[in-house]
PDB file of N, CA and C in Angstrom:
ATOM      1  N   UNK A   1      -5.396 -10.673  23.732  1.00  0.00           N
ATOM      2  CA  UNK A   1      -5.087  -9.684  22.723  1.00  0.00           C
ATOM      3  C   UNK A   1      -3.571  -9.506  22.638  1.00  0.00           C
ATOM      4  N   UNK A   2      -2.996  -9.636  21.199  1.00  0.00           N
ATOM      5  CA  UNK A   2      -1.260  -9.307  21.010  1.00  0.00           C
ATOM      6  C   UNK A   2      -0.964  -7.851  21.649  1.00  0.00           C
ATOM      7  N   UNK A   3      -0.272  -7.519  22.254  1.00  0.00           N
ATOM      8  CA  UNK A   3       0.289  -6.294  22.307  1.00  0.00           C
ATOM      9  C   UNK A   3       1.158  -5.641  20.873  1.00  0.00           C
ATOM     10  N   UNK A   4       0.302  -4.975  21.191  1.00  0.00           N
ATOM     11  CA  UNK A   4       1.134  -3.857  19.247  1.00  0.00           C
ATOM     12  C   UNK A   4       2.253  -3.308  19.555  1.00  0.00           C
ATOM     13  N   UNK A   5       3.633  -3.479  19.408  1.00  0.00           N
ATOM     14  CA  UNK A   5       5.103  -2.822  19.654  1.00  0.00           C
ATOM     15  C   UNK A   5       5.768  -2.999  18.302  1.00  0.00           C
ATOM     16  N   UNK A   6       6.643  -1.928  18.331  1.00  0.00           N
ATOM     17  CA  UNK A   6       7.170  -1.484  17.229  1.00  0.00           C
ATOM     18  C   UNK A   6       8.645  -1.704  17.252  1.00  0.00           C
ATOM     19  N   UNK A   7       9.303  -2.285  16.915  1.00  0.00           N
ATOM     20  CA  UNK A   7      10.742  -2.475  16.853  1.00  0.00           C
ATOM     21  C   UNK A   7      11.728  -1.191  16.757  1.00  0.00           C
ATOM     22  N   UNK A   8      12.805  -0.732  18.299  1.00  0.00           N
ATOM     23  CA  UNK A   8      12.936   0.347  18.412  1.00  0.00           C
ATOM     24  C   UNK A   8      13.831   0.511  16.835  1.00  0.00           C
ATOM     25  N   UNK A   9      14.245  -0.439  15.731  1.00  0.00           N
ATOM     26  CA  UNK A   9      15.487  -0.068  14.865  1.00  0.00           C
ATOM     27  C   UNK A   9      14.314   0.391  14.067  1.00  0.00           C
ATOM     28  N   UNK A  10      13.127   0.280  13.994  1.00  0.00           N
ATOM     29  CA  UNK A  10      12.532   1.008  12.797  1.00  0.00           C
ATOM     30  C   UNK A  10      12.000   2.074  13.022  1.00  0.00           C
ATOM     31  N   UNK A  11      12.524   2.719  14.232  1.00  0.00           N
ATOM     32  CA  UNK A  11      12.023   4.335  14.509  1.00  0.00           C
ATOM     33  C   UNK A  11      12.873   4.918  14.499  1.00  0.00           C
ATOM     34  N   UNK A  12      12.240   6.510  14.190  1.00  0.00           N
ATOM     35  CA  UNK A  12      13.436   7.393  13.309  1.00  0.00           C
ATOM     36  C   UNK A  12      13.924   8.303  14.982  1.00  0.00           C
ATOM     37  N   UNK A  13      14.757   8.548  15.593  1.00  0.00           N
ATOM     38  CA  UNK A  13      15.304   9.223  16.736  1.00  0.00           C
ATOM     39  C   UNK A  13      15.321  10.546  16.425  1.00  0.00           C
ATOM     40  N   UNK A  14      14.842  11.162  15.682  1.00  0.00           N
ATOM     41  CA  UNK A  14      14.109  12.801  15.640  1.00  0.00           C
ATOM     42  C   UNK A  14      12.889  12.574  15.539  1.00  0.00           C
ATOM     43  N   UNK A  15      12.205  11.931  14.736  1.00  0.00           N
ATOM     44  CA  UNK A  15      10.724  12.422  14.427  1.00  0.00           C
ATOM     45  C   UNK A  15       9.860  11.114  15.661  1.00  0.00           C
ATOM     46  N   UNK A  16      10.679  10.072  15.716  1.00  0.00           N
ATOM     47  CA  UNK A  16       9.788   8.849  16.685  1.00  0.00           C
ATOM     48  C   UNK A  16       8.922   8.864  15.447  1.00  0.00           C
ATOM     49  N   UNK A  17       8.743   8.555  14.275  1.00  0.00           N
ATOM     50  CA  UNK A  17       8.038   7.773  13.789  1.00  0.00           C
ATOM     51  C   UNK A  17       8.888   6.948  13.140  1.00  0.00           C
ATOM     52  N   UNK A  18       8.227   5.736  12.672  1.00  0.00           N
ATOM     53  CA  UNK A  18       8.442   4.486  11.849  1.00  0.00           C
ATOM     54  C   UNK A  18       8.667   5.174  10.776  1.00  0.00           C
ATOM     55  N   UNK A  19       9.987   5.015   9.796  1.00  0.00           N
ATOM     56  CA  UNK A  19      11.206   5.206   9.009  1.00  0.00           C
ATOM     57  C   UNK A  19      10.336   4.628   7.642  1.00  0.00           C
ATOM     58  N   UNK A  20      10.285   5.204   6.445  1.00  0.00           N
ATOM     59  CA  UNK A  20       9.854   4.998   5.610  1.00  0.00           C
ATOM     60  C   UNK A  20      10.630   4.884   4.345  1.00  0.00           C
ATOM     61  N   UNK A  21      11.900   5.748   4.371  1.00  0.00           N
ATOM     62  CA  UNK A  21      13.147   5.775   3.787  1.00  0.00           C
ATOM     63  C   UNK A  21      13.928   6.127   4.099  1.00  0.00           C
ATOM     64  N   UNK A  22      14.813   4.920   5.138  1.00  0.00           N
ATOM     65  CA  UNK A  22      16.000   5.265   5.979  1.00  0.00           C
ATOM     66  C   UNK A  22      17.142   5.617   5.029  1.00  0.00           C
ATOM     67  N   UNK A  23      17.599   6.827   5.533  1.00  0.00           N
ATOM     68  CA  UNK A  23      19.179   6.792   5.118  1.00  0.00           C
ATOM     69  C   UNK A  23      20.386   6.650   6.093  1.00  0.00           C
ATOM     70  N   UNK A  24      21.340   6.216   5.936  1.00  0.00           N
ATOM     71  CA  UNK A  24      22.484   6.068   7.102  1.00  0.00           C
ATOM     72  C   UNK A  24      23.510   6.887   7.016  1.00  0.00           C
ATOM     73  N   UNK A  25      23.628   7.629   8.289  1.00  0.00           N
ATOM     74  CA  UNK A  25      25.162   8.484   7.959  1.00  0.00           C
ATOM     75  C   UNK A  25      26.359   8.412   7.988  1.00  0.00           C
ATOM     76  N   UNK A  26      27.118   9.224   7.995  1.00  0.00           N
ATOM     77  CA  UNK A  26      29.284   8.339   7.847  1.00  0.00           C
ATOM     78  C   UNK A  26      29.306   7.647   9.291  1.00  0.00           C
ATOM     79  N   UNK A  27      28.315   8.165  10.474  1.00  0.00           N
ATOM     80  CA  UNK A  27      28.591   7.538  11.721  1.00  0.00           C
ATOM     81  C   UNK A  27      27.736   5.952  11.997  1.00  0.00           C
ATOM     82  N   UNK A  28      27.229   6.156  10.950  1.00  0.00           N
ATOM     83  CA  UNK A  28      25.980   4.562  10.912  1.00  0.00           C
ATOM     84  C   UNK A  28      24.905   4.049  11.525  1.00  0.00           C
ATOM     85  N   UNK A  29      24.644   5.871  11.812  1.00  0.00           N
ATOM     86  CA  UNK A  29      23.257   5.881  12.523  1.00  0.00           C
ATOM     87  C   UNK A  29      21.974   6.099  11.226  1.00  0.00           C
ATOM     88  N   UNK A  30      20.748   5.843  11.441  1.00  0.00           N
ATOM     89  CA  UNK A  30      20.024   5.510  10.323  1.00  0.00           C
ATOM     90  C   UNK A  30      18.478   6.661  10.922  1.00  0.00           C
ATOM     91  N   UNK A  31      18.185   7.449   9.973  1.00  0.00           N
ATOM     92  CA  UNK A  31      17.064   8.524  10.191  1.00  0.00           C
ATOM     93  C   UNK A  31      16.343   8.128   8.242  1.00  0.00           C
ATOM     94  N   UNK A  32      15.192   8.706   8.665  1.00  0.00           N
ATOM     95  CA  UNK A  32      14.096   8.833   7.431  1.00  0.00           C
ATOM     96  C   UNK A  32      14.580   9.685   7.132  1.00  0.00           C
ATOM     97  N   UNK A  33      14.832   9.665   5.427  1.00  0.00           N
ATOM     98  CA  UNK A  33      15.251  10.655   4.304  1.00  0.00           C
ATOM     99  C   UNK A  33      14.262  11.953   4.844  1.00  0.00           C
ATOM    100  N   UNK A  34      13.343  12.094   5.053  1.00  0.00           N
ATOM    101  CA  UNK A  34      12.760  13.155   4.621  1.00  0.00           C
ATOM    102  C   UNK A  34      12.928  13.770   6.399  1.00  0.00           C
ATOM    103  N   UNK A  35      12.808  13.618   7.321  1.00  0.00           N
ATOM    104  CA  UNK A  35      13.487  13.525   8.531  1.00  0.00           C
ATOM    105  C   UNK A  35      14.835  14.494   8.541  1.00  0.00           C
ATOM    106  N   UNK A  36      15.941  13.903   7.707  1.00  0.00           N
ATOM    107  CA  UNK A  36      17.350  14.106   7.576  1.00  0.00           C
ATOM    108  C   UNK A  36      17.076  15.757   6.800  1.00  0.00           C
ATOM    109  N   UNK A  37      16.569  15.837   5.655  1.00  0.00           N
ATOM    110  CA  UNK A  37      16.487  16.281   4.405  1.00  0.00           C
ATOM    111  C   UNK A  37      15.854  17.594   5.372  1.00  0.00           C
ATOM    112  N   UNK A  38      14.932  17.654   6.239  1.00  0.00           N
ATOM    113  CA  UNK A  38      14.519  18.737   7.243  1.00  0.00           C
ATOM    114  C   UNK A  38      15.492  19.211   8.136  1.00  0.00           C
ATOM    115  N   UNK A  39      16.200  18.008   9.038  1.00  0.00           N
ATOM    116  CA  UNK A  39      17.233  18.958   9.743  1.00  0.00           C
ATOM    117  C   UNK A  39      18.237  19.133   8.977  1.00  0.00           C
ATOM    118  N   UNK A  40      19.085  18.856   7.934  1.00  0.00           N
ATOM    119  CA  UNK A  40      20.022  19.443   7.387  1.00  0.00           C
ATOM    120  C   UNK A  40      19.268  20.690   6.649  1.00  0.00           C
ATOM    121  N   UNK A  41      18.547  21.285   6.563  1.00  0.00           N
ATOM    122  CA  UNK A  41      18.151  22.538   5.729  1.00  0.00           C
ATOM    123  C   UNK A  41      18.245  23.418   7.360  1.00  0.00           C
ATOM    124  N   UNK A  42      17.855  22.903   8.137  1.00  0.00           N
ATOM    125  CA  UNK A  42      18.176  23.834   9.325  1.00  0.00           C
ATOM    126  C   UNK A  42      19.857  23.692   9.823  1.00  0.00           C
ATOM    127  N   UNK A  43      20.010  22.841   9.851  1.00  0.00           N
ATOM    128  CA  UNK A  43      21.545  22.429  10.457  1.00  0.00           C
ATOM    129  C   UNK A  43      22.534  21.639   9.479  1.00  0.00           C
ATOM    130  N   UNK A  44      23.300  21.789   8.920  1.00  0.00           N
ATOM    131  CA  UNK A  44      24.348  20.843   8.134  1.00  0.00           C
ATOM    132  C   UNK A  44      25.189  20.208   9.092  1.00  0.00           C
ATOM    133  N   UNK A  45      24.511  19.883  10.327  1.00  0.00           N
ATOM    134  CA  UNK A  45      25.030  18.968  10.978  1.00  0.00           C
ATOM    135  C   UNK A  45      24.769  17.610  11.223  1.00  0.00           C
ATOM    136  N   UNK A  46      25.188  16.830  11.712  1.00  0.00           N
ATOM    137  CA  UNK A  46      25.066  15.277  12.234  1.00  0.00           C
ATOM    138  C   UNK A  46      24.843  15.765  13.624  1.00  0.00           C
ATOM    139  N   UNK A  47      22.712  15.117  13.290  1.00  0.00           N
ATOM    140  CA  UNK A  47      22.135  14.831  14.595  1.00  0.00           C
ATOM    141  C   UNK A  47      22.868  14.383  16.209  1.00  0.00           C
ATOM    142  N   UNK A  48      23.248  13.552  15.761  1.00  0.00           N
ATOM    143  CA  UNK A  48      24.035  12.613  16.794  1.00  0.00           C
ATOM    144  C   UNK A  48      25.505  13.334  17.329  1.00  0.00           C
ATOM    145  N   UNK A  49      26.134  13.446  16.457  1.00  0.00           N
ATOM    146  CA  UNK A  49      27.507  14.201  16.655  1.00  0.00           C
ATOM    147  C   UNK A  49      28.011  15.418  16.540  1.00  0.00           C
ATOM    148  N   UNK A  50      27.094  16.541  15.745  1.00  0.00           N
ATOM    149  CA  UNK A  50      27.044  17.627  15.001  1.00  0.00           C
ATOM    150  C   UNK A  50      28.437  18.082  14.319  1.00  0.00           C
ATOM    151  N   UNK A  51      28.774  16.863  14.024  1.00  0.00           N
ATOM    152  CA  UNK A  51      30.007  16.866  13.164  1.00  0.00           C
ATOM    153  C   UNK A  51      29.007  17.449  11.613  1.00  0.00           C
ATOM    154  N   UNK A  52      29.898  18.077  10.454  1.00  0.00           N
ATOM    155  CA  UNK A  52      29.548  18.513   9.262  1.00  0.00           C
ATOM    156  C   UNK A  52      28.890  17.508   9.137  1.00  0.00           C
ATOM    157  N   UNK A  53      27.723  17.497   8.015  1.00  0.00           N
ATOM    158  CA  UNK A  53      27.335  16.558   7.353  1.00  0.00           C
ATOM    159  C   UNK A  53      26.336  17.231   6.250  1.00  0.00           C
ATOM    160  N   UNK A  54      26.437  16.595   4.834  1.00  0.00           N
ATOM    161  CA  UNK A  54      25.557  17.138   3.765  1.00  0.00           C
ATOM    162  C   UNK A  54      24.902  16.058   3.335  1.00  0.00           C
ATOM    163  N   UNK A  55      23.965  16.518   2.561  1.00  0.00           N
ATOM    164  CA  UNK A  55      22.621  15.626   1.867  1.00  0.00           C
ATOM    165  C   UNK A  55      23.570  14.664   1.005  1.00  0.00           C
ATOM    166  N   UNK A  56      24.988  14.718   0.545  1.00  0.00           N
ATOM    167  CA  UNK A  56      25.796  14.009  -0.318  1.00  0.00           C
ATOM    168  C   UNK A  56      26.301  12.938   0.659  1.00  0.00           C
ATOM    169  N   UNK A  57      26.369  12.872   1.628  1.00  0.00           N
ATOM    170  CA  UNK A  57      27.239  12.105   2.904  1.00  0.00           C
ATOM    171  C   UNK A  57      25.835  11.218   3.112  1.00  0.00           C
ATOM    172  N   UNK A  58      24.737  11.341   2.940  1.00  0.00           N
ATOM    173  CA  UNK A  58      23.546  10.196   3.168  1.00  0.00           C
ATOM    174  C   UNK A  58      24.065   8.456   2.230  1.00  0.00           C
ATOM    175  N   UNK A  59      23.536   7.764   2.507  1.00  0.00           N
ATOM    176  CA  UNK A  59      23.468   6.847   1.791  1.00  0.00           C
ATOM    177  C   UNK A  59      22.261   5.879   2.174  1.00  0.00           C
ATOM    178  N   UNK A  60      21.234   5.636   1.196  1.00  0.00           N
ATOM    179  CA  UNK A  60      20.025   4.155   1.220  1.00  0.00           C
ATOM    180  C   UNK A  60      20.681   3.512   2.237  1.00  0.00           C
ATOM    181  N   UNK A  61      19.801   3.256   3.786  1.00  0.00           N
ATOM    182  CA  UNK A  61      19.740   2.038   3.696  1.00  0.00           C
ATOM    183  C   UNK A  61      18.760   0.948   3.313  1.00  0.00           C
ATOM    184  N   UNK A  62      19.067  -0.109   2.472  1.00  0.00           N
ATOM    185  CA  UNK A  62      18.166  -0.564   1.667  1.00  0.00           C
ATOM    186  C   UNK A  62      17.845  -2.167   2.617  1.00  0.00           C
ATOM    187  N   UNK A  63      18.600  -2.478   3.522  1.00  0.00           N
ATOM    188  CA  UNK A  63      18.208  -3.300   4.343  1.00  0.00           C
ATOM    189  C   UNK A  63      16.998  -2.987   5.374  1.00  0.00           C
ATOM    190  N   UNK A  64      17.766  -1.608   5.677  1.00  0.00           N
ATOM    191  CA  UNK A  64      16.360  -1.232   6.968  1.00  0.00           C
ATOM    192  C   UNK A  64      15.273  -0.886   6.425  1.00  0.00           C
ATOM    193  N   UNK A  65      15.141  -0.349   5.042  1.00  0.00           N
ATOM    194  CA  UNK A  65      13.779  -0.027   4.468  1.00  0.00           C
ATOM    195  C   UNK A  65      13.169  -0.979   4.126  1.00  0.00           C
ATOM    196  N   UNK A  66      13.794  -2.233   3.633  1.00  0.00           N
ATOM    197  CA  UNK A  66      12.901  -3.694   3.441  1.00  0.00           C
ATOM    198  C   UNK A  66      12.438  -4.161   4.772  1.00  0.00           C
ATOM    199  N   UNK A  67      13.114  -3.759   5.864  1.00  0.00           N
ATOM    200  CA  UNK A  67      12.403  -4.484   7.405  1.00  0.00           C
ATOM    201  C   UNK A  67      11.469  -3.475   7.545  1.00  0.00           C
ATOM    202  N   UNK A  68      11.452  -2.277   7.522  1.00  0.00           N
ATOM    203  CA  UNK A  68      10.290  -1.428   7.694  1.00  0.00           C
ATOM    204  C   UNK A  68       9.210  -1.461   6.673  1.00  0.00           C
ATOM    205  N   UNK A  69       9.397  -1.917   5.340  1.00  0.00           N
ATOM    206  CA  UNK A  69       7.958  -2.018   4.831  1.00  0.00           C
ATOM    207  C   UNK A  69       7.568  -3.648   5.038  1.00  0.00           C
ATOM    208  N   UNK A  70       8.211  -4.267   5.434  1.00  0.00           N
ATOM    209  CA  UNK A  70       7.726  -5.612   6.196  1.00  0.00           C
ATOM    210  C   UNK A  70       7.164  -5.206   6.765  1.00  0.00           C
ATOM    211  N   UNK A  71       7.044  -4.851   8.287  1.00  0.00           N
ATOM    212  CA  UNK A  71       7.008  -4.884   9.416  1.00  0.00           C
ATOM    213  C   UNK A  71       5.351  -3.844   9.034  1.00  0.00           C
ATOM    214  N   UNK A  72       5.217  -2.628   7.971  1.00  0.00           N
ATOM    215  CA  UNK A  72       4.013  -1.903   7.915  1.00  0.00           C
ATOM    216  C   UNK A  72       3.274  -3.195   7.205  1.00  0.00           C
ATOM    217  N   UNK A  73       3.524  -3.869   6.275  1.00  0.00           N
ATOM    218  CA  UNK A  73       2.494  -5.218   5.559  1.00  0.00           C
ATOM    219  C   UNK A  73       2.261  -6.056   6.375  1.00  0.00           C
ATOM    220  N   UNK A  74       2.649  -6.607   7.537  1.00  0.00           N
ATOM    221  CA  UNK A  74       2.664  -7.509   8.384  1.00  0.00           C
ATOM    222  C   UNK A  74       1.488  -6.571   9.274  1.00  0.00           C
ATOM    223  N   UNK A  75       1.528  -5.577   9.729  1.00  0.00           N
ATOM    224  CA  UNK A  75       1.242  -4.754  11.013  1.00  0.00           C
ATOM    225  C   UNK A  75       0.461  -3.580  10.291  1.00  0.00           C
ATOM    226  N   UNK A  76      -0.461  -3.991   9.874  1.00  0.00           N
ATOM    227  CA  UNK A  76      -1.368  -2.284   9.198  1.00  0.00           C
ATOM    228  C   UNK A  76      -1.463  -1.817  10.163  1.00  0.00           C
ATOM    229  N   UNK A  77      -1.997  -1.715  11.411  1.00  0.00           N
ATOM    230  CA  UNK A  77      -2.228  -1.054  12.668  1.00  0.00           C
ATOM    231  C   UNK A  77      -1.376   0.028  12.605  1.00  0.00           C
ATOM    232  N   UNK A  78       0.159  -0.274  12.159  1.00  0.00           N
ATOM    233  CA  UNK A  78       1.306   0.291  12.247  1.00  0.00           C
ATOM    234  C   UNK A  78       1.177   2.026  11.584  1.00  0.00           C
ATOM    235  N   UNK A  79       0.515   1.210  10.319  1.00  0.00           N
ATOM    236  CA  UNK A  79       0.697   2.933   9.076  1.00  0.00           C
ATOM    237  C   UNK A  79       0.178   4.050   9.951  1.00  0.00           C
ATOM    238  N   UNK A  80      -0.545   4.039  10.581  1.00  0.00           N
ATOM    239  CA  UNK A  80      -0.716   5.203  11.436  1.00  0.00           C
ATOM    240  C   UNK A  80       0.373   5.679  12.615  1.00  0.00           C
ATOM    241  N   UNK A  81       0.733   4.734  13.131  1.00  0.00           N
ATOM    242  CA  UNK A  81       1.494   5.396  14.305  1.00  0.00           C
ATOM    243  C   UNK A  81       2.023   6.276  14.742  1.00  0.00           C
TER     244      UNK A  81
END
Protein backbone atom coordinates (compact mmCIF):
# COMPACT_ATOMS: atom_id res chain seq x y z
CA UNK A 1 0.00 0.00 0.00
CA UNK A 2 1.44 3.80 -1.09
CA UNK A 3 1.72 5.83 1.91
CA UNK A 4 -0.60 9.06 1.51
CA UNK A 5 1.79 12.31 2.36
CA UNK A 6 1.17 15.62 1.55
CA UNK A 7 3.85 17.94 0.41
CA UNK A 8 4.81 20.23 3.42
CA UNK A 9 4.76 23.55 0.55
CA UNK A 10 1.10 22.85 0.03
CA UNK A 11 0.08 23.31 3.63
CA UNK A 12 -1.14 26.41 4.94
CA UNK A 13 1.12 27.11 8.55
CA UNK A 14 -2.05 28.49 10.42
CA UNK A 15 -4.81 26.36 9.46
CA UNK A 16 -2.43 22.87 8.49
CA UNK A 17 -4.69 22.39 5.79
CA UNK A 18 -3.88 21.97 2.07
CA UNK A 19 -3.95 25.68 0.49
CA UNK A 20 -6.64 26.15 -1.95
CA UNK A 21 -5.82 29.81 -2.80
CA UNK A 22 -2.44 30.65 -1.78
CA UNK A 23 -1.53 34.15 -1.42
CA UNK A 24 2.15 35.32 -0.72
CA UNK A 25 3.24 38.08 1.49
CA UNK A 26 6.02 41.11 1.12
CA UNK A 27 8.10 38.41 3.26
CA UNK A 28 7.35 35.40 0.68
CA UNK A 29 5.77 33.29 2.86
CA UNK A 30 2.56 31.74 1.22
CA UNK A 31 -0.98 31.09 3.43
CA UNK A 32 -4.66 30.32 1.88
CA UNK A 33 -6.51 33.52 0.98
CA UNK A 34 -9.24 32.75 3.11
CA UNK A 35 -6.76 31.67 6.05
CA UNK A 36 -4.98 35.25 5.63
CA UNK A 37 -8.38 37.14 5.04
CA UNK A 38 -9.34 35.58 8.87
CA UNK A 39 -6.24 36.54 10.63
CA UNK A 40 -5.90 39.93 9.22
CA UNK A 41 -9.60 40.83 10.39
CA UNK A 42 -8.22 39.82 13.81
CA UNK A 43 -4.64 41.10 13.43
CA UNK A 44 -3.27 43.46 10.55
CA UNK A 45 -0.31 41.73 11.14
CA UNK A 46 2.22 39.37 9.35
CA UNK A 47 1.77 35.89 10.80
CA UNK A 48 5.36 35.19 10.63
CA UNK A 49 6.84 38.60 11.52
CA UNK A 50 3.93 40.71 12.87
CA UNK A 51 5.28 43.37 10.91
CA UNK A 52 2.00 45.64 9.42
CA UNK A 53 0.41 43.93 6.79
CA UNK A 54 -3.06 44.56 4.81
CA UNK A 55 -5.35 42.52 2.54
CA UNK A 56 -3.63 45.09 -0.29
CA UNK A 57 0.06 43.73 0.51
CA UNK A 58 -1.34 39.94 -0.52
CA UNK A 59 -0.51 38.88 -3.88
CA UNK A 60 -1.82 35.28 -6.06
CA UNK A 61 0.40 32.88 -5.85
CA UNK A 62 -0.51 31.38 -9.06
CA UNK A 63 2.34 28.84 -9.18
CA UNK A 64 1.54 27.27 -5.79
CA UNK A 65 -2.17 27.11 -6.54
CA UNK A 66 -1.53 25.14 -9.85
CA UNK A 67 0.72 22.55 -7.65
CA UNK A 68 -2.04 22.36 -5.15
CA UNK A 69 -4.91 21.67 -7.46
CA UNK A 70 -2.54 19.10 -9.09
CA UNK A 71 -1.60 17.44 -6.30
CA UNK A 72 -5.91 17.38 -5.06
CA UNK A 73 -6.61 15.72 -9.01
CA UNK A 74 -3.80 13.42 -8.71
CA UNK A 75 -4.65 12.51 -4.84
CA UNK A 76 -8.63 12.63 -4.20
CA UNK A 77 -7.88 10.99 -0.87
CA UNK A 78 -6.40 14.46 -0.36
CA UNK A 79 -9.86 16.77 -0.62
CA UNK A 80 -10.62 15.75 2.71
CA UNK A 81 -7.64 16.15 4.74
Amino acid sequence: MQRRQVPDYLIDNISFAIMHDPVITKNGQSYDRATMFEHLRRSETDPLTREPLRREDLRPNLALKQACSEFLEENGWAVDW
